[in-house]
Protein backbone atom coordinates (compact mmCIF):
# COMPACT_ATOMS: atom_id res chain seq x y z
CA UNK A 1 5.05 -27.91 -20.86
CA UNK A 2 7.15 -29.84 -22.78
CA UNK A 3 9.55 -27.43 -23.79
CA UNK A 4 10.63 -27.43 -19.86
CA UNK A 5 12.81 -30.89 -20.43
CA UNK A 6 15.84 -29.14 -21.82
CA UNK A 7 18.28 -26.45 -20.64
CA UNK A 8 20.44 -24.59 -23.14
CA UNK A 9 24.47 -24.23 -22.45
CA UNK A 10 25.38 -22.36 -19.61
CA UNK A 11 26.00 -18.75 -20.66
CA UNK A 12 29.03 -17.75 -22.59
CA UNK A 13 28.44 -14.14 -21.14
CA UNK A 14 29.79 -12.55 -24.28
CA UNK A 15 27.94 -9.60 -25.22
CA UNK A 16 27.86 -10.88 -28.93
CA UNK A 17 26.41 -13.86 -28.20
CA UNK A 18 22.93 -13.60 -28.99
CA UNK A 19 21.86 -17.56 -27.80
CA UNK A 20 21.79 -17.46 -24.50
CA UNK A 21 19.55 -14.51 -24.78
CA UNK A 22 16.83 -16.24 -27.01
CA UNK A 23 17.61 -19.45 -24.85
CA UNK A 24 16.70 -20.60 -21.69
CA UNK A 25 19.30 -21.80 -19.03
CA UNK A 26 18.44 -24.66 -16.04
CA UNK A 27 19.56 -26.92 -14.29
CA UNK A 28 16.25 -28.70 -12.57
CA UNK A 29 13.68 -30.24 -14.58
CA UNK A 30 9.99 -29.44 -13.33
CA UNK A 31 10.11 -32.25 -11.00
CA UNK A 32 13.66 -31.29 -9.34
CA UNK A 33 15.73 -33.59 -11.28
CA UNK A 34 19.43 -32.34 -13.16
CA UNK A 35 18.69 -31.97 -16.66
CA UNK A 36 20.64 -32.44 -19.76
CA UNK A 37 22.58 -29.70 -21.21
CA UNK A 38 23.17 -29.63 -25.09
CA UNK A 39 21.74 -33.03 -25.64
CA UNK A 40 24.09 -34.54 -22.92
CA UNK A 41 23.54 -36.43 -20.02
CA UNK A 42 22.93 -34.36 -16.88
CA UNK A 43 26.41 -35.08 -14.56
CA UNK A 44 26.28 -33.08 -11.96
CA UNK A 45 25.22 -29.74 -13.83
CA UNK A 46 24.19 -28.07 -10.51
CA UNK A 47 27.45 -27.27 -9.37
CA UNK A 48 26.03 -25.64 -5.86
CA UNK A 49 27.06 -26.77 -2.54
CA UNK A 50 24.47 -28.81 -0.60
CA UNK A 51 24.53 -26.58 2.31
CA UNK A 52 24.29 -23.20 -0.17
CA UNK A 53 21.07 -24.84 -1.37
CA UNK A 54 19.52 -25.90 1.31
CA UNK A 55 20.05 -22.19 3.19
CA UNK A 56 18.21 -21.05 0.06
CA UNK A 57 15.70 -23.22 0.45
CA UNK A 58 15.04 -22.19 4.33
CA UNK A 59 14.46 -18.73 3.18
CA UNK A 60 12.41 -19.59 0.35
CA UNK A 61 9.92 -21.31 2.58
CA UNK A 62 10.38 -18.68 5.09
CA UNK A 63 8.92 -16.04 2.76
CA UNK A 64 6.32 -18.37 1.58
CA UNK A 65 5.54 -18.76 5.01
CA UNK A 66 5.28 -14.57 5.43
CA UNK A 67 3.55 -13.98 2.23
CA UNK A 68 0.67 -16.37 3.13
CA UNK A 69 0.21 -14.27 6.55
CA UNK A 70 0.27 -11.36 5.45
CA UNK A 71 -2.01 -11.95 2.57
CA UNK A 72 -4.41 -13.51 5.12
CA UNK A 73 -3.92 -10.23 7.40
CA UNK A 74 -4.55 -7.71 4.60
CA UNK A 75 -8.27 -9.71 3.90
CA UNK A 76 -9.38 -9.55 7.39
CA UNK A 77 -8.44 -6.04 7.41
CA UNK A 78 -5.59 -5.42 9.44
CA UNK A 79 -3.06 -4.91 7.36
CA UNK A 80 -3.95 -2.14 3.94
CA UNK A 81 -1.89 -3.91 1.79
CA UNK A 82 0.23 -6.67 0.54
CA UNK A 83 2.56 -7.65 -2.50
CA UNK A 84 3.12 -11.24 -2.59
CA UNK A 85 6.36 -12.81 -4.37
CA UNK A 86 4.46 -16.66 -4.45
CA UNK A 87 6.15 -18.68 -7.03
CA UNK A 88 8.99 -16.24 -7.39
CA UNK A 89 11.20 -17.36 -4.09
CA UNK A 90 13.83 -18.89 -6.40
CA UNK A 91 14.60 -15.66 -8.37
CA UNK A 92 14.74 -13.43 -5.13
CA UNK A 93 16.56 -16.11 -2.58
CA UNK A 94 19.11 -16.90 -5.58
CA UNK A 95 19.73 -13.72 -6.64
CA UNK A 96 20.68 -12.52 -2.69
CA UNK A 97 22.39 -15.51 -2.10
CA UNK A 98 24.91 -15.09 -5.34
CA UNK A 99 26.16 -11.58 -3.43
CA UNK A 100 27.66 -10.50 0.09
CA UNK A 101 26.23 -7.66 1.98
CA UNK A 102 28.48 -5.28 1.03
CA UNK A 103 26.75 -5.10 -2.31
CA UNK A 104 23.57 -3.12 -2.77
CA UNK A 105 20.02 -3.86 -3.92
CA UNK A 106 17.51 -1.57 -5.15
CA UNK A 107 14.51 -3.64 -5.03
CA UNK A 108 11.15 -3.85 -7.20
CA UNK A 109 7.90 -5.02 -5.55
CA UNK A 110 8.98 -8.97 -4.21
CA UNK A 111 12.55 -8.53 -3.71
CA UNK A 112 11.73 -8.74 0.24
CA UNK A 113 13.09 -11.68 0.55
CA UNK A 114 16.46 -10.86 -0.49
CA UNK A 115 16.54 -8.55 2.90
CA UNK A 116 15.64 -11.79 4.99
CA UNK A 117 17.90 -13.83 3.19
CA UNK A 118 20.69 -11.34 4.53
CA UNK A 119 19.76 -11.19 7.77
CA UNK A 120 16.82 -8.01 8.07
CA UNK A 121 14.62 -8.25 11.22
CA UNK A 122 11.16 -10.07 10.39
CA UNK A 123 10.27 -8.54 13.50
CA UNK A 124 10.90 -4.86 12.10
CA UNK A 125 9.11 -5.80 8.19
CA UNK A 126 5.93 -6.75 10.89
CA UNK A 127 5.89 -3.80 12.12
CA UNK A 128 6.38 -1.85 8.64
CA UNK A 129 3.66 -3.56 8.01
CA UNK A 130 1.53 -2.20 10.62
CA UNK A 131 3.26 1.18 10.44
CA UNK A 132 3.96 1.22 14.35
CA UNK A 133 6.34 2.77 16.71
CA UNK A 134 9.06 -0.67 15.72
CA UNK A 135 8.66 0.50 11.84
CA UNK A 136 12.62 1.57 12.58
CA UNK A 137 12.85 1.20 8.83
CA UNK A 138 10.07 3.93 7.58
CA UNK A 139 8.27 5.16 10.80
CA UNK A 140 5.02 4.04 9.49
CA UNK A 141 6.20 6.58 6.29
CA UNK A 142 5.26 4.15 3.49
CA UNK A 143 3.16 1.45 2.37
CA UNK A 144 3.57 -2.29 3.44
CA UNK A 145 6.01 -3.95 1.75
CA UNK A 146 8.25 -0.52 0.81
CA UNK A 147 10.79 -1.19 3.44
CA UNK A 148 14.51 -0.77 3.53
CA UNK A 149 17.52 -1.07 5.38
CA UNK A 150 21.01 0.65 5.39
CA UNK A 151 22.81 -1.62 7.43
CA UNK A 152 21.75 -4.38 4.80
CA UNK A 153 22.68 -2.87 1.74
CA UNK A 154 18.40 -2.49 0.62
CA UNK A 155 17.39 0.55 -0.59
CA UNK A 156 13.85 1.93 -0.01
CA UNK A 157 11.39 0.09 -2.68
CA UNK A 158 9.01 3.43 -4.53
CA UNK A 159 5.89 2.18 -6.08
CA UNK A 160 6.51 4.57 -8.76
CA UNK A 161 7.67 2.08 -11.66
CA UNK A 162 11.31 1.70 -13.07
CA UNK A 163 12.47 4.57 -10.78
CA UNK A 164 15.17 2.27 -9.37
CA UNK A 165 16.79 1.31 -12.84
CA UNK A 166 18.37 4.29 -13.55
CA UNK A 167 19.29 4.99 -9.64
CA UNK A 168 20.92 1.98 -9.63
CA UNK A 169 23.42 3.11 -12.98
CA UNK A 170 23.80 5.83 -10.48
CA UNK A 171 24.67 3.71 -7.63
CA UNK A 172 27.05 1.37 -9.52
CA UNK A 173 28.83 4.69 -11.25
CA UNK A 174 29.50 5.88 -7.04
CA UNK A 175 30.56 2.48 -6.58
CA UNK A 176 33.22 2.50 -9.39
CA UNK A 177 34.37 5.84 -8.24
CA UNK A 178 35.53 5.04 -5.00
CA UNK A 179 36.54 1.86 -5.70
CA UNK A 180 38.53 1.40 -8.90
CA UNK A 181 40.47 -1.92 -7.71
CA UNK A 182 38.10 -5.02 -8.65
CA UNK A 183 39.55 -6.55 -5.51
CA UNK A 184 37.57 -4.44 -3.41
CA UNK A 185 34.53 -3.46 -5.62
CA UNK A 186 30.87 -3.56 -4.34
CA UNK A 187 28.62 -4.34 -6.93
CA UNK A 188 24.88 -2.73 -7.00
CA UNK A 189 21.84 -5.29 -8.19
CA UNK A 190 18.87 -3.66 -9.17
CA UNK A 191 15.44 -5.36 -9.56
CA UNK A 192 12.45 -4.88 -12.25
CA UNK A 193 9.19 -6.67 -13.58
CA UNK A 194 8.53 -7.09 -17.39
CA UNK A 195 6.55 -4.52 -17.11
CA UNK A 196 9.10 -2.02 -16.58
CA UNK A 197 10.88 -2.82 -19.64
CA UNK A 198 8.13 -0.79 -21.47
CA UNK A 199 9.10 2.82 -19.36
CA UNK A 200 11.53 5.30 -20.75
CA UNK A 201 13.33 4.92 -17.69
CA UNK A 202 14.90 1.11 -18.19
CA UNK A 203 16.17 2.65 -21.78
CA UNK A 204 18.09 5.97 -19.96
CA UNK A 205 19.36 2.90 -17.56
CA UNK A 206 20.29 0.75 -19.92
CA UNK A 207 21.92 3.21 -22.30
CA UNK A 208 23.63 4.62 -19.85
CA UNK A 209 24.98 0.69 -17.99
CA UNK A 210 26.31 0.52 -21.64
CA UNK A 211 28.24 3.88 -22.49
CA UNK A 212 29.55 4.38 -18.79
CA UNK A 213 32.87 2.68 -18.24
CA UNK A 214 35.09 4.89 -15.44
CA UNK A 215 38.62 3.69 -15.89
CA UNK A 216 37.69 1.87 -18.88
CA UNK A 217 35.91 -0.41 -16.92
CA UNK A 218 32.14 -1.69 -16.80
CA UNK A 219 30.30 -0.77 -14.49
CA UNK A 220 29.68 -3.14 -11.13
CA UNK A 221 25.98 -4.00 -11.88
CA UNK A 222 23.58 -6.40 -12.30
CA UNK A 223 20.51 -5.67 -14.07
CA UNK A 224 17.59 -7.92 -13.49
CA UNK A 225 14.15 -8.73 -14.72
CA UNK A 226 11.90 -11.37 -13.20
CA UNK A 227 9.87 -12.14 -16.01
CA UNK A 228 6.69 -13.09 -14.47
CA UNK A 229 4.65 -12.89 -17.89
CA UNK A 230 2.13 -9.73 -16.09
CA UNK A 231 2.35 -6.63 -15.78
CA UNK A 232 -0.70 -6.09 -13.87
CA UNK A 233 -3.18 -7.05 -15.97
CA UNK A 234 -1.19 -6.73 -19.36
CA UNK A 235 0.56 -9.80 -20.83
CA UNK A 236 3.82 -9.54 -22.40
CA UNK A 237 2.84 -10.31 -25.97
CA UNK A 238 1.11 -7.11 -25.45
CA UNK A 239 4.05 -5.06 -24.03
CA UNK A 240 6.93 -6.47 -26.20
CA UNK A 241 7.45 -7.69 -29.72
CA UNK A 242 11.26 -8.48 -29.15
CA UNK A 243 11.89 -12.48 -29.13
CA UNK A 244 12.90 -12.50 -25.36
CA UNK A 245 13.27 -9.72 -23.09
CA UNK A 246 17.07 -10.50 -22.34
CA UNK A 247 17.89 -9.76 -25.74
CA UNK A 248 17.08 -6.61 -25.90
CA UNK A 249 20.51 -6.08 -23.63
CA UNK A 250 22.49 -6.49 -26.69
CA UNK A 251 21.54 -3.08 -28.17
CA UNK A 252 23.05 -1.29 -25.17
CA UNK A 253 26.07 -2.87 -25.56
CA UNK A 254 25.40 -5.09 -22.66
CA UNK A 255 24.89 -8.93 -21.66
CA UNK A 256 22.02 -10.41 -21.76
CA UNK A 257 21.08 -13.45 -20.17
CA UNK A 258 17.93 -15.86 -19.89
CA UNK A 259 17.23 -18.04 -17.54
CA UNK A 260 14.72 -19.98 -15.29
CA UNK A 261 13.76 -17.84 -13.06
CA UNK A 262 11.90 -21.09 -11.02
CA UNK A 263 15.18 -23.01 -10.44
CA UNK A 264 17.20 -21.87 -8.04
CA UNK A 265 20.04 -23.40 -8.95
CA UNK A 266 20.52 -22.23 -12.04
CA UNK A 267 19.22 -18.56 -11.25
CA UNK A 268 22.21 -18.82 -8.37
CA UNK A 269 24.73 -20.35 -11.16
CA UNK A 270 23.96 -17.45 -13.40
CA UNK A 271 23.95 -15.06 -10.78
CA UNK A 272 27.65 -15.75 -9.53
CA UNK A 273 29.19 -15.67 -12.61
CA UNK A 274 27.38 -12.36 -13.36
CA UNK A 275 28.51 -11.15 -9.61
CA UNK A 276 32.39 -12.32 -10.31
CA UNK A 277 32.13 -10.56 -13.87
CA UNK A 278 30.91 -6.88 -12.39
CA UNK A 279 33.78 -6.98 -9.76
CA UNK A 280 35.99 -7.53 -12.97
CA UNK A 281 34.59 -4.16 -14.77
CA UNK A 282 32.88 -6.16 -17.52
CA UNK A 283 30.64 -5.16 -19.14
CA UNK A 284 27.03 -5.34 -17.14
CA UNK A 285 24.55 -8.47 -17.43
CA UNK A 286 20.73 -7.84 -18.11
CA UNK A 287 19.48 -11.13 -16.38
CA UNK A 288 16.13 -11.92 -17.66
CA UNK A 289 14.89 -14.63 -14.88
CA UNK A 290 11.55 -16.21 -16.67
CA UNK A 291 8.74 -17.36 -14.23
CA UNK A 292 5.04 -16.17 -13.62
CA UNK A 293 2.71 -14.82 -10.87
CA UNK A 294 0.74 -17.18 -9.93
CA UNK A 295 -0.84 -14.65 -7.72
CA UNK A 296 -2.56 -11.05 -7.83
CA UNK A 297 -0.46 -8.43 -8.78
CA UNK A 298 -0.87 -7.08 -5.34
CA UNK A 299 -4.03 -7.33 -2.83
CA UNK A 300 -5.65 -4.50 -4.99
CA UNK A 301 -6.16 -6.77 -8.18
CA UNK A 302 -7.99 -10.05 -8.83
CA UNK A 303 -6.44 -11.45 -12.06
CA UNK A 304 -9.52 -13.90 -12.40
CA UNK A 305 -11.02 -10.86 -14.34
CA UNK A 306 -7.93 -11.02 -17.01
CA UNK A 307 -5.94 -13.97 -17.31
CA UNK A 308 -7.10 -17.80 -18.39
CA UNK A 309 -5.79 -19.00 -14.29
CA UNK A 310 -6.02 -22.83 -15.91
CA UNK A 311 -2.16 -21.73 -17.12
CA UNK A 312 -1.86 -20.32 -13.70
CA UNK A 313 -2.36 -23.63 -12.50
CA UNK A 314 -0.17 -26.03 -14.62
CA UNK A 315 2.70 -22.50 -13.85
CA UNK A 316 1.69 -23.48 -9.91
CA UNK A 317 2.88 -27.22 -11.03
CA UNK A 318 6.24 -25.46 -11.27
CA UNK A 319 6.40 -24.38 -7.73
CA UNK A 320 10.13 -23.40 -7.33
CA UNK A 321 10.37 -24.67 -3.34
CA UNK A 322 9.51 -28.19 -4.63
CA UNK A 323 11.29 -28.60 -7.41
CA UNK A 324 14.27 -27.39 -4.99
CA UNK A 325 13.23 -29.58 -2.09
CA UNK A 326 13.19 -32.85 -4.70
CA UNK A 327 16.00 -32.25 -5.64
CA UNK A 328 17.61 -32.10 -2.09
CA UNK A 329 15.62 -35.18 -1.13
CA UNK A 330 17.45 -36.97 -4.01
CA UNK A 331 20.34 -36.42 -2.57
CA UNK A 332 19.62 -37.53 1.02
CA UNK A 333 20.30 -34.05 2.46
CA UNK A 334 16.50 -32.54 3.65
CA UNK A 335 13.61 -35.56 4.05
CA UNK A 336 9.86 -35.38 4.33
CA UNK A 337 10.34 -34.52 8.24
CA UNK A 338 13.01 -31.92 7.83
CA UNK A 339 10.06 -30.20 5.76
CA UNK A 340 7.31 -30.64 8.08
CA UNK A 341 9.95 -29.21 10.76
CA UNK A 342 10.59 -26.10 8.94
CA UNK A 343 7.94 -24.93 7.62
CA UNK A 344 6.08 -25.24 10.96
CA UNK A 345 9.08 -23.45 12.74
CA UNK A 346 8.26 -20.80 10.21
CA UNK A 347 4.82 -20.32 10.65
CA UNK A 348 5.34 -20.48 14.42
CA UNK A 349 7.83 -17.46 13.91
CA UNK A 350 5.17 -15.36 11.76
CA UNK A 351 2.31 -15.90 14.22
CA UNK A 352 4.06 -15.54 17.06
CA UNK A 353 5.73 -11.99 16.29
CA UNK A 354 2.22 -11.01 14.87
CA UNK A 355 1.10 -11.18 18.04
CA UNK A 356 4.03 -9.20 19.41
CA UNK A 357 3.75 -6.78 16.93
CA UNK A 358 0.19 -6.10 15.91
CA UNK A 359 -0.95 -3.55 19.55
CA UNK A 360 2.12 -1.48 19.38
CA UNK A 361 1.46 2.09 18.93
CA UNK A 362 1.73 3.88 15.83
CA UNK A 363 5.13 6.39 15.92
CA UNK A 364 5.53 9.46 17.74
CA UNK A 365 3.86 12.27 16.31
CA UNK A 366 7.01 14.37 16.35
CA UNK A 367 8.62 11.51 14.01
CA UNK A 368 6.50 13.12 11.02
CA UNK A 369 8.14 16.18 11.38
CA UNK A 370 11.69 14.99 11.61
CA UNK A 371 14.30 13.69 9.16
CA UNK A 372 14.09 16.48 6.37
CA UNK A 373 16.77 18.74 8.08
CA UNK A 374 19.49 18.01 10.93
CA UNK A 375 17.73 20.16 13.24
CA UNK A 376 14.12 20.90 13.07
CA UNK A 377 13.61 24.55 11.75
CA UNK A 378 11.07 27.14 13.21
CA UNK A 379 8.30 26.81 11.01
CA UNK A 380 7.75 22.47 11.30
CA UNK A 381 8.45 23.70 15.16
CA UNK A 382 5.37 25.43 15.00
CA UNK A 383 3.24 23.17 12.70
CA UNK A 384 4.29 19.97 15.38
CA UNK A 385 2.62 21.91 18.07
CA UNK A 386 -0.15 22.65 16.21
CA UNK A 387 -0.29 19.26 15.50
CA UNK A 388 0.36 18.30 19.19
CA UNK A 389 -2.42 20.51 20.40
CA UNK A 390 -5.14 18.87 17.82
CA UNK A 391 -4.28 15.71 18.58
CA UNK A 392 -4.81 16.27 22.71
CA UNK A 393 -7.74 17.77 21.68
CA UNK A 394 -9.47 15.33 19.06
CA UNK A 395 -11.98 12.97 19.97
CA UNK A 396 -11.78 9.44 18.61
CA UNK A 397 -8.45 8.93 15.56
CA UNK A 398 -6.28 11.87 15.23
């Protein structure tokens, strides 16, 4: 792991500038310490506020803290499924953090964190979770882990891969529409895996981040990749023969931009200067954040049966929360019992609201028949009392 002991320059962000696609940006070594940059001496290279980082690190434990419940829920059987973003907190906290909640996210798989980070209930993703009556997010609609929430700028996560890419184009083009001043632009972030990158629909989305420029403008959007090396069970040297993912960007006429995707304070460096840059109208970053899943792809897979997991292990050596926590010990701002402290206040949260949440009943049976239309029509009139009169009627679950 040698080659972790360098950063290269902080991104130019010019589209033509094909080395900070093929490099790799950081600013914490693997053991939380400021690295050099271009051969020089590391002096004071983070450039993020103490308090900024240490918020980030709060929520990064926090949905450490979550993931490990839920994962232990979903084995005993009383959740049906979990997605886990372990070892990817720095990506997902850094990437929310960088924007304000007027911007929107359309979310891939572990981007859940980004909807804590701005303030989503934990009580309400419990519930999702469960599916129950308190699911105000899906009414028990979709699987765990597919939440969303209007009022905090997170659109609705589909399973179906890539789908969000070219929504997002979408979303951004809206957003340029209404807003043409770049003192009052929203920006839209949208989310992917490496695996993605190999579906028709991240080239339509790409293309089209490129060629669409309202007002002569770029579009205000982020495009983002965390890189974690799987794609279910297929590595990326057998997905991609580019050189990096990021610079594949360059093609569509866009920026593209690698980074360590298990530093936090570099993903958040990165991430600003991309967020500033959209509000401008330039043209849109491709943010290629480089980490790994140290994990299953979801509770469905066991990645013992594909992968050498002795990498896995030196890659859990990298854990983003303690290279972040080092480096805020080293500067006298979060010590050994500030850590102990939070992380049980977290995992006195989870289990607490589990308990809360876990006996409340599943949604009204009228809520599956509402939503598609204002009113309710005739016809799902008649199929909900149907349905009403077989479930008075059945014995044992409806």
């Amino acid at each position: 792991m040698a080659e972790l002991s360098y950063s290269t320059a902080f991104p130019s962000f010019d589209p033509a500038d094909l080395a900070q696609a093929r490099g790799l940006f950081r600013v914490l070594d693997e053991h939380g310490r400021e690295v050099a940059v271009d051969g020089d001496e590391a002096t004071g290279q983070a450039g993020v506020e103490d308090e900024v980082a240490l918020r980030m690190w709060r929520s990064m434990v926090r949905i450490r803290v979550v993931d490990d419940r839920l994962l232990a829920l979903q084995r005993q059987g009383r959740i049906g499924f979990y997605g886990a973003a372990t070892g990817q907190e720095a990506s997902v906290i850094a990437a929310a953090e960088a924007m304000e909640i007027r911007d929107w996210i359309h979310p891939a798989l572990r981007e859940g964190g980004m909807a804590l980070h701005r303030g989503f209930s934990l009580r309400t993703w419990l519930s999702h979770c469960f599916g129950n009556a308190e699911d105000t997010c899906t009414k028990g609609r979709q699987m765990p882990c597919h939440y969303g929430s209007r009022a905090h700028g997170y659109v609705t996560l589909s399973s179906v891969m890539t789908t969000q890419f070219p929504q997002a184009v979408g979303t951004a083009y809206a957003m340029a529409l209404k807003h043409p001043s770049p003192d009052d632009r929203p920006i839209c972030f949208a989310a992917i895996g490496d695996g993605a990158t190999s579906e028709g629909d991240f080239h339509v989305a790409m293309n089209f981040a490129g060629v669409m420029r309202p007002g002569g403008r770029g579009l205000p959007l982020i495009l983002f990749c965390q890189n974690n090396q799987w794609a279910i069970s297929t590595p990326g040297s057998k997905q991609c023969a580019a050189e990096t993912l990021a610079i594949k960007a360059v093609g569509y006429g866009l920026v593209g931009v690698r980074v360590d995707g298990n530093d936090a304070l570099a993903v958040l460096r990165v991430m600003r200067e991309a967020v500033a840059r959209a509000r401008r109208g330039e043209p849109p970053v491709f943010i290629e954040a480089v980490t790994y899943r140290v994990g299953a792809h979801t509770t469905s897979d066991d990645p013992s049966r594909y992968r050498d997991e002795s990498v896995t292990e030196r890659w859990r050596d990298l854990d983003p929360i303690a290279r972040l926590e080092a480096w805020l010990g080293s500067r006298g701002v979060l010590s050994a019992a500030d850590v102990a402290d939070w992380r049980q206040a977290c995992d006195t949260e989870v289990r607490t609201l589990l308990t809360e949440v876990e006996g409340i009943a599943p949604p009204a049976l009228r809520t599956l028949f509402e939503d598609v239309y204002a009113e309710m029509p005739a016809h799902l009139e008649t199929q909900f009392a149907a349905a009403s009169a077989q479930a008075s009627t059945s014995v044992g679950p409806a």
